[in-house]
PDB file of N, CA and C in Angstrom:
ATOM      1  N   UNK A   1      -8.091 -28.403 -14.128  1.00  0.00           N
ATOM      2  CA  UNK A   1      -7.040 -28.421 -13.136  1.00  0.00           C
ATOM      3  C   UNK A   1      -6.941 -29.817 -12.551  1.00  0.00           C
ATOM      4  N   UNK A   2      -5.674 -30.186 -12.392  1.00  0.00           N
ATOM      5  CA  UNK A   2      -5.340 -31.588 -11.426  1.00  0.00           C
ATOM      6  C   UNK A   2      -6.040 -31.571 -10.227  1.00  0.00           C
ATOM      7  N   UNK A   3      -5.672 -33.089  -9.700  1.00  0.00           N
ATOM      8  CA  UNK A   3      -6.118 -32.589  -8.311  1.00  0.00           C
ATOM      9  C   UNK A   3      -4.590 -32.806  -7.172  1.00  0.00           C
ATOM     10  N   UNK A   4      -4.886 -32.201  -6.418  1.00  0.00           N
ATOM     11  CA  UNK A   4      -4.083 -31.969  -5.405  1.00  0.00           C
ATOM     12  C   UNK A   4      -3.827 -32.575  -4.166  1.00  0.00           C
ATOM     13  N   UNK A   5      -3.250 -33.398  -3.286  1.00  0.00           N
ATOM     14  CA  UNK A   5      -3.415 -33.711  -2.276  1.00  0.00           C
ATOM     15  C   UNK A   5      -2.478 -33.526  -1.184  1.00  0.00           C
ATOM     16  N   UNK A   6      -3.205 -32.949  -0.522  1.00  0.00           N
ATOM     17  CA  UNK A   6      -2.166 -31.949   0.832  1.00  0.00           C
ATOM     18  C   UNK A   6      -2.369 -33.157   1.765  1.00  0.00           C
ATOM     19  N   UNK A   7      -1.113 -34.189   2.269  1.00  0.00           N
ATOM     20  CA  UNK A   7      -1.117 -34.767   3.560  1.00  0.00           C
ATOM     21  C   UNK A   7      -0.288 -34.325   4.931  1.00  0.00           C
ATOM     22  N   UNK A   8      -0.527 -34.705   5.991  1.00  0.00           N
ATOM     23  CA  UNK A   8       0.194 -34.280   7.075  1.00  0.00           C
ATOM     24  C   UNK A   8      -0.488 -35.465   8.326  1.00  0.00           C
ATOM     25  N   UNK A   9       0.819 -35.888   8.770  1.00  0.00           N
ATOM     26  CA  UNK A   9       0.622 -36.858   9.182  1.00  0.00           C
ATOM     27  C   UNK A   9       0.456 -36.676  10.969  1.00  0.00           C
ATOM     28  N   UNK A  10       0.989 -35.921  11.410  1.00  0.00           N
ATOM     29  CA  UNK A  10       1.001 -35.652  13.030  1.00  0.00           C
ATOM     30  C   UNK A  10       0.326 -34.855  13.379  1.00  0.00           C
ATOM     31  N   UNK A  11      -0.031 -34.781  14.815  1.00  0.00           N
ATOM     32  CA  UNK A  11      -1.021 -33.430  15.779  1.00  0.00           C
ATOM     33  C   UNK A  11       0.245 -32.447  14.987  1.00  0.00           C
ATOM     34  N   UNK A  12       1.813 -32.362  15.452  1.00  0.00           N
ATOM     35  CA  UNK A  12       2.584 -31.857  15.503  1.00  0.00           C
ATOM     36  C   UNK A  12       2.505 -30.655  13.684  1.00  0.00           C
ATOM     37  N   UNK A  13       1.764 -31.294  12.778  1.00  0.00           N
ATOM     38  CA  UNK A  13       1.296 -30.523  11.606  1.00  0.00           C
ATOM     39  C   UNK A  13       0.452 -29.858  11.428  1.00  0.00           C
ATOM     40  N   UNK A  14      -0.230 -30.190  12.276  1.00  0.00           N
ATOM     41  CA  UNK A  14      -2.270 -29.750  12.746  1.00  0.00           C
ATOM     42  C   UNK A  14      -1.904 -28.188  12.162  1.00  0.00           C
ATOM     43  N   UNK A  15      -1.111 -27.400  12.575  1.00  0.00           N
ATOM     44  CA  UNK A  15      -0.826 -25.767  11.998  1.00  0.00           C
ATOM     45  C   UNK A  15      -0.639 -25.837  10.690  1.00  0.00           C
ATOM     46  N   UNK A  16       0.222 -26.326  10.476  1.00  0.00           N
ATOM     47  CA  UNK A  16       0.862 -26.303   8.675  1.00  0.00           C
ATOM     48  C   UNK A  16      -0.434 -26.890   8.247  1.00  0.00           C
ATOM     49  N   UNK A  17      -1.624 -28.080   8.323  1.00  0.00           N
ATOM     50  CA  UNK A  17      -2.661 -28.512   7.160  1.00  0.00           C
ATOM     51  C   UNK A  17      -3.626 -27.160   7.758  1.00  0.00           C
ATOM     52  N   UNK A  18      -3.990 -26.689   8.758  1.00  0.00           N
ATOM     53  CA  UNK A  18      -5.217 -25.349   9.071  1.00  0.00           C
ATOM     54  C   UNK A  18      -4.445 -24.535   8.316  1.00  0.00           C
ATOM     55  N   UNK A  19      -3.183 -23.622   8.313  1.00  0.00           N
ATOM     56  CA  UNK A  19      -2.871 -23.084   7.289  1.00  0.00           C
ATOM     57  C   UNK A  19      -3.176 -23.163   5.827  1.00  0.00           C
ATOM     58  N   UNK A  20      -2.797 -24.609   5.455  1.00  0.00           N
ATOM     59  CA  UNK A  20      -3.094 -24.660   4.063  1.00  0.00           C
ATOM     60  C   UNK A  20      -4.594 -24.693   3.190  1.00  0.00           C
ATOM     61  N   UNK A  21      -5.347 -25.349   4.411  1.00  0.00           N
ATOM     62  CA  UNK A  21      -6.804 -25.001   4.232  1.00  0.00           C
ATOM     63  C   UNK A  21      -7.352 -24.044   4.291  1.00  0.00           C
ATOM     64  N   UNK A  22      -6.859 -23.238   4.425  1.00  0.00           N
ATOM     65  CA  UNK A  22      -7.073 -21.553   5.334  1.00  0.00           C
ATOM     66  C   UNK A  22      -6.366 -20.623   4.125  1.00  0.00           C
ATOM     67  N   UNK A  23      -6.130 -20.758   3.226  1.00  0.00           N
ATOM     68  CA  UNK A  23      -5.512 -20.224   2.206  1.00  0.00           C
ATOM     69  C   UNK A  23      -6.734 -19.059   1.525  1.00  0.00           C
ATOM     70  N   UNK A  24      -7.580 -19.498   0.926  1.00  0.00           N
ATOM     71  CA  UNK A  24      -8.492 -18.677   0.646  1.00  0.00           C
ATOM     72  C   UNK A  24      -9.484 -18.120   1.276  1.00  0.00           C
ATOM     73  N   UNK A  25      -9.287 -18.192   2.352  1.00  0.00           N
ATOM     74  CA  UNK A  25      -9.844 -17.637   3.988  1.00  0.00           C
ATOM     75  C   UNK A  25      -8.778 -16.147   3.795  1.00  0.00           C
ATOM     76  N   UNK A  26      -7.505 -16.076   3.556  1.00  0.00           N
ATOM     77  CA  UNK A  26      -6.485 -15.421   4.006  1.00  0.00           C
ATOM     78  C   UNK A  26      -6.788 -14.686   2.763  1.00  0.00           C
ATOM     79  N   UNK A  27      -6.527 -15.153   1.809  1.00  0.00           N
ATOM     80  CA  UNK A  27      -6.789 -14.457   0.684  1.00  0.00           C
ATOM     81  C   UNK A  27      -7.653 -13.053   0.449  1.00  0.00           C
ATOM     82  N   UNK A  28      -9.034 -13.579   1.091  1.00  0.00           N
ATOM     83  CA  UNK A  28     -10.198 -12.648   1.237  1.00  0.00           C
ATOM     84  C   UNK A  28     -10.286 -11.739   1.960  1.00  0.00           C
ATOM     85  N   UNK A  29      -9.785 -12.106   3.241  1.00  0.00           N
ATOM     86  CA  UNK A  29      -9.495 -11.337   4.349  1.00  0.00           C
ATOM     87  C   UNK A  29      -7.778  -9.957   3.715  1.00  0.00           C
ATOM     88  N   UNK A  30      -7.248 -10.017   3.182  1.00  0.00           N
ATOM     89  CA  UNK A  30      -5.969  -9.573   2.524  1.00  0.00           C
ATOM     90  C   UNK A  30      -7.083  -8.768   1.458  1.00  0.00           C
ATOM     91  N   UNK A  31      -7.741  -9.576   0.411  1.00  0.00           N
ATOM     92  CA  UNK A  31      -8.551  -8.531  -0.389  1.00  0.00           C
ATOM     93  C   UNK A  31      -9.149  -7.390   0.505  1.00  0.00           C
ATOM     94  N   UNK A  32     -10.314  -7.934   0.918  1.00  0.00           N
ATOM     95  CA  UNK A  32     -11.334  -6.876   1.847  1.00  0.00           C
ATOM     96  C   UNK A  32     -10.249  -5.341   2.418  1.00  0.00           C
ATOM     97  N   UNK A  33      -8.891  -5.857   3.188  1.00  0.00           N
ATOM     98  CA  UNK A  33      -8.148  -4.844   3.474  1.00  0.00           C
ATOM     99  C   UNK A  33      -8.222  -3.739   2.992  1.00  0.00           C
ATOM    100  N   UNK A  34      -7.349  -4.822   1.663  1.00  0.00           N
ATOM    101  CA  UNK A  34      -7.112  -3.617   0.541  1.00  0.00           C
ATOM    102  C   UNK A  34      -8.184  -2.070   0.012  1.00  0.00           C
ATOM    103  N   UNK A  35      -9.666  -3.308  -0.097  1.00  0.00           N
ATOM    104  CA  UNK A  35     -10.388  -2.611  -0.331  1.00  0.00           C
ATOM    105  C   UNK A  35     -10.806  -1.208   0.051  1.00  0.00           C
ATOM    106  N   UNK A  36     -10.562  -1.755   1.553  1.00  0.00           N
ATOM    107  CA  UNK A  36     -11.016  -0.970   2.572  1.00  0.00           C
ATOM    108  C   UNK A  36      -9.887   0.505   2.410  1.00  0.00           C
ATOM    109  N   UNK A  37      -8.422   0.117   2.494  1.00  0.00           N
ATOM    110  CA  UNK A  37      -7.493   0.736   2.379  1.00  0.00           C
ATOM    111  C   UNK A  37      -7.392   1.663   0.928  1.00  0.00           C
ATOM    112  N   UNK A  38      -8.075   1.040  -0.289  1.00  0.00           N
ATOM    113  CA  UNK A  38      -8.463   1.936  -1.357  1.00  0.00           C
ATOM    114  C   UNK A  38      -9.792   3.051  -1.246  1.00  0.00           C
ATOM    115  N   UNK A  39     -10.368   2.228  -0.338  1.00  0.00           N
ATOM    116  CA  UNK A  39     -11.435   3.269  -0.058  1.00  0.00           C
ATOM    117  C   UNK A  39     -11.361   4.771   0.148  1.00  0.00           C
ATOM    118  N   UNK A  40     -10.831   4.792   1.264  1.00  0.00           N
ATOM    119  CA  UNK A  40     -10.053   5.770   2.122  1.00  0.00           C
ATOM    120  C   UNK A  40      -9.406   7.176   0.983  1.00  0.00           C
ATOM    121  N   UNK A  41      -8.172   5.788   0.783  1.00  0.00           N
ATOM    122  CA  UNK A  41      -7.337   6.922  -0.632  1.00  0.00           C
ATOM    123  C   UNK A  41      -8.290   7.375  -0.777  1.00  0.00           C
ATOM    124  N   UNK A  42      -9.133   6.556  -2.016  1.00  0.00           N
ATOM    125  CA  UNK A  42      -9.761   7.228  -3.043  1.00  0.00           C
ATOM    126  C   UNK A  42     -10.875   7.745  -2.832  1.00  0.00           C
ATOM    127  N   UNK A  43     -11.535   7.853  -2.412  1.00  0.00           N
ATOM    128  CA  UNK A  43     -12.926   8.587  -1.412  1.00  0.00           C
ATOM    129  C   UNK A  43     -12.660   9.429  -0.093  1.00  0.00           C
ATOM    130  N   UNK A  44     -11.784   8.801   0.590  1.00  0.00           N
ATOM    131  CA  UNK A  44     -11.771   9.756   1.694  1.00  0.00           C
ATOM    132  C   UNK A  44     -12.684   9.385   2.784  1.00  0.00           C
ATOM    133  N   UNK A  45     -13.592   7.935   2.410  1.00  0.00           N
ATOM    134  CA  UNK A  45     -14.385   7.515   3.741  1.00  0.00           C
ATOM    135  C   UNK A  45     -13.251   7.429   4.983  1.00  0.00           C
ATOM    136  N   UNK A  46     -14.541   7.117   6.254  1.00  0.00           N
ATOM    137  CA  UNK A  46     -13.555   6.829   7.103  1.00  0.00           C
ATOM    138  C   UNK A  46     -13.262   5.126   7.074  1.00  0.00           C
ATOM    139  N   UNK A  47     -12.289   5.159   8.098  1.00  0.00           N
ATOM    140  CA  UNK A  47     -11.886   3.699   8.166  1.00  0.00           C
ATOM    141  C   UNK A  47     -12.829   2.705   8.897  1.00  0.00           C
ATOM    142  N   UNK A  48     -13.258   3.547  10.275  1.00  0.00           N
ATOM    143  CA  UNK A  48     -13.885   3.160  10.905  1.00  0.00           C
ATOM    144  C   UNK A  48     -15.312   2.642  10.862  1.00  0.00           C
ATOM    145  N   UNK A  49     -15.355   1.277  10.897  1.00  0.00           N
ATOM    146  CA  UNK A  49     -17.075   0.861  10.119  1.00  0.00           C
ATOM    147  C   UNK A  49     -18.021   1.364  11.044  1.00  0.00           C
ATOM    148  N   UNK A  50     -17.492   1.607  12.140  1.00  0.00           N
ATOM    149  CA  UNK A  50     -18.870   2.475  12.424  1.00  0.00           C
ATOM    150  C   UNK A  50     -19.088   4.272  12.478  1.00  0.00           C
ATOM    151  N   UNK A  51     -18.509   4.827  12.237  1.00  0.00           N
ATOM    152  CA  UNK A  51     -17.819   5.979  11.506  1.00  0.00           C
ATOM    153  C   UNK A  51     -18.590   5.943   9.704  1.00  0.00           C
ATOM    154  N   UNK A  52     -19.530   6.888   9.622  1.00  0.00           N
ATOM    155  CA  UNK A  52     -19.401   7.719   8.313  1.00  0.00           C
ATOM    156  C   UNK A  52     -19.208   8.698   7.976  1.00  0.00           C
ATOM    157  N   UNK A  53     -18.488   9.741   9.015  1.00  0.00           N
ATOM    158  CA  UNK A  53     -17.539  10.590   8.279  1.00  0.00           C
ATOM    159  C   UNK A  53     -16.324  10.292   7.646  1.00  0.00           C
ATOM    160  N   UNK A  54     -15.602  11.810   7.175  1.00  0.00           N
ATOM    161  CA  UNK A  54     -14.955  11.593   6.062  1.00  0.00           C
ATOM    162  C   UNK A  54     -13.307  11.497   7.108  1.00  0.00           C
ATOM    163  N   UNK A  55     -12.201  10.914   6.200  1.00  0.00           N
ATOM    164  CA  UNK A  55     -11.150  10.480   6.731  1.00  0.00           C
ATOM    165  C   UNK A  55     -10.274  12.054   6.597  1.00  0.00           C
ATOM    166  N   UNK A  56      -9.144  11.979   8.211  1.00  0.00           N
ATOM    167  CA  UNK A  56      -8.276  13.262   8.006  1.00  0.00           C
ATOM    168  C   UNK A  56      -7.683  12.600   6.699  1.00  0.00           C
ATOM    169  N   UNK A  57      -6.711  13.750   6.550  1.00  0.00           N
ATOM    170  CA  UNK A  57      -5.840  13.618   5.971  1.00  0.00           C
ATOM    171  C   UNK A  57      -4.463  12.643   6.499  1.00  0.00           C
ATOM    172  N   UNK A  58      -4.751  12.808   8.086  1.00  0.00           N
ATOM    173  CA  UNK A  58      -3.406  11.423   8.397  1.00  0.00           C
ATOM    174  C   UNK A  58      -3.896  10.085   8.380  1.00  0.00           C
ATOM    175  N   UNK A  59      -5.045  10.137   7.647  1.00  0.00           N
ATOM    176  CA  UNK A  59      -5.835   8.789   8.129  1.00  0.00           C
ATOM    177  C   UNK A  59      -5.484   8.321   6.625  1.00  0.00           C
ATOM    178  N   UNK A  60      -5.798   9.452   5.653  1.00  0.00           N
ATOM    179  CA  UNK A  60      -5.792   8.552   4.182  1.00  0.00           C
ATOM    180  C   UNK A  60      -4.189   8.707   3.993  1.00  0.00           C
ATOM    181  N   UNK A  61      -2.999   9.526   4.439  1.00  0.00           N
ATOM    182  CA  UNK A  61      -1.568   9.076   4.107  1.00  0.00           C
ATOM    183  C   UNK A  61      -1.408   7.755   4.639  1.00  0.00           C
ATOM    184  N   UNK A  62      -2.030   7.547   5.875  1.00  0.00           N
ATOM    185  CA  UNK A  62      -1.543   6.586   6.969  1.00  0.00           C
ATOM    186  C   UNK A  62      -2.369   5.242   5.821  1.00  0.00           C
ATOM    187  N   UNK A  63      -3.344   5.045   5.454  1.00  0.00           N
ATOM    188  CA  UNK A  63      -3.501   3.919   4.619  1.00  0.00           C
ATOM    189  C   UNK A  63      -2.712   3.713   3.503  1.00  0.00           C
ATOM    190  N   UNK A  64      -2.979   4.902   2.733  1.00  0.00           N
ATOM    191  CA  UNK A  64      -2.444   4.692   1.283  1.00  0.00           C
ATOM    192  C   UNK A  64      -0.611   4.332   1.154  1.00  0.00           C
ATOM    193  N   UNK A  65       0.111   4.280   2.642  1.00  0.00           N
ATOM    194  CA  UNK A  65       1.122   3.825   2.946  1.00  0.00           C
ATOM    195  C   UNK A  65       1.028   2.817   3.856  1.00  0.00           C
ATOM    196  N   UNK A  66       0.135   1.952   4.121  1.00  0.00           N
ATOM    197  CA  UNK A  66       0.059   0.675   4.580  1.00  0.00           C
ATOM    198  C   UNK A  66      -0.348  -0.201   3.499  1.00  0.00           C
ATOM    199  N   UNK A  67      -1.120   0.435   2.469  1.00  0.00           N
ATOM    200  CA  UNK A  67      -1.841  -0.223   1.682  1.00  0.00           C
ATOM    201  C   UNK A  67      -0.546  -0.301   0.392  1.00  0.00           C
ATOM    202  N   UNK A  68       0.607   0.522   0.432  1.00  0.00           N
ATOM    203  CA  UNK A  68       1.765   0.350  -0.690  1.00  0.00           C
ATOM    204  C   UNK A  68       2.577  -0.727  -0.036  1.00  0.00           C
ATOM    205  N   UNK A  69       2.739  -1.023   1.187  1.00  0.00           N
ATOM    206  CA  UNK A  69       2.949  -1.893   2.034  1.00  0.00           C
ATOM    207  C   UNK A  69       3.086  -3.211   1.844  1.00  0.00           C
ATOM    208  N   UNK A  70       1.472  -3.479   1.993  1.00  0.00           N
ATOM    209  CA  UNK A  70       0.846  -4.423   1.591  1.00  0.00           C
ATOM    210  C   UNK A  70       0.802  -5.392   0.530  1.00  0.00           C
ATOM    211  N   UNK A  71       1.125  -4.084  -0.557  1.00  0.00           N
ATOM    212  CA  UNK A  71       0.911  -4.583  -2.491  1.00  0.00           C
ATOM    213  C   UNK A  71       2.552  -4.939  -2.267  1.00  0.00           C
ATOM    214  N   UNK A  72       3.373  -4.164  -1.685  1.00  0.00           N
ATOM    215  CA  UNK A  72       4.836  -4.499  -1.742  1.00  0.00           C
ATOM    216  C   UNK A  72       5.180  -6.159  -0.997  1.00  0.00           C
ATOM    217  N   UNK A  73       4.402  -6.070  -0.019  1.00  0.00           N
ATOM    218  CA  UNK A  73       4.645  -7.419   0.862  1.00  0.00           C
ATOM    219  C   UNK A  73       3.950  -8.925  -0.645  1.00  0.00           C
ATOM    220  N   UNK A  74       3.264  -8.296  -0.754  1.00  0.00           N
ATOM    221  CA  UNK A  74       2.260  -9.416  -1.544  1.00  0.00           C
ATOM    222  C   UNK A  74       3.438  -9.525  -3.125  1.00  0.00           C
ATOM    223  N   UNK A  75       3.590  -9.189  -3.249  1.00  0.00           N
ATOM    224  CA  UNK A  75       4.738  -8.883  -4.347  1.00  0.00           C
ATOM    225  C   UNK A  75       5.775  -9.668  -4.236  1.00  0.00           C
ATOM    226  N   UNK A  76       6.484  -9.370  -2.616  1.00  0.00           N
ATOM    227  CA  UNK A  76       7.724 -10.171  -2.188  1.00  0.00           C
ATOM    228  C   UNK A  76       7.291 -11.715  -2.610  1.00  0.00           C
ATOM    229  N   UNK A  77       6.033 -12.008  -1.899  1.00  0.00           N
ATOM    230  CA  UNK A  77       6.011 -13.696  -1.665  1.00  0.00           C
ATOM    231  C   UNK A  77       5.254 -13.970  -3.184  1.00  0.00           C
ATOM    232  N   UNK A  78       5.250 -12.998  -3.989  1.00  0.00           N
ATOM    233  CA  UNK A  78       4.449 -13.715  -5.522  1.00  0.00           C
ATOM    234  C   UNK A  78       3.482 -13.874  -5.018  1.00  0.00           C
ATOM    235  N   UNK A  79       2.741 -13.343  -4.282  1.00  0.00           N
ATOM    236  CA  UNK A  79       1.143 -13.315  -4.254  1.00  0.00           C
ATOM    237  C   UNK A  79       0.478 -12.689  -4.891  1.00  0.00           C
ATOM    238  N   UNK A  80      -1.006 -12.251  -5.653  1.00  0.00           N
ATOM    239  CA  UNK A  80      -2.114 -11.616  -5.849  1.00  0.00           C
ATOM    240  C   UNK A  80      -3.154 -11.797  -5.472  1.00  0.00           C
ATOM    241  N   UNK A  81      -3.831 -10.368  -5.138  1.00  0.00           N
ATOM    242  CA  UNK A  81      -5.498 -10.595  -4.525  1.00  0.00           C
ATOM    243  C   UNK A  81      -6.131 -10.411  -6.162  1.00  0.00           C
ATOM    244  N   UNK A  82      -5.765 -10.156  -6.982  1.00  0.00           N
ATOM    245  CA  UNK A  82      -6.629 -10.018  -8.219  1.00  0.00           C
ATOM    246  C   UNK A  82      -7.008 -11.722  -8.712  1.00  0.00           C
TER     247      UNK A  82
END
């Protein structure tokens, strides 16, 4: 791979270069979600990390439709967590 060089010249950019550095920060944090949000579906854990019972049933619709959401949003902007 090339290399890349992200400049930004003002305080007034300081957001746009932490953003761009922050990319695979975001990334992970967007995976883990998911994960979490497949969990649920597909197991039926709860959501709650400190919680190990099992999830209602409005808990796993309520993900598995945030989590179609999600794959839909990530879709729009040509993103993947894979």
């Amino acid at each position: 791979m090339g290399k890349i060089i992200l400049e930004f010249d003002s305080e007034e950019e300081a957001n746009d270069a932490r953003a761009a550095l922050d990319g695979t920060k975001w990334k992970a944090a967007m995976w883990e979600l998911d994960q979490k949000l497949r969990s649920v579906v597909k197991y039926g854990s709860s959501i709650c990390a400190n919680e190990t019972g099992e999830a209602s049933e409005l808990e796993v619709e309520a993900c598995e439709k945030i989590r179609e959401y999600l794959r839909s949003l990530l879709h729009e902007y040509e993103l993947n967590l894979d």
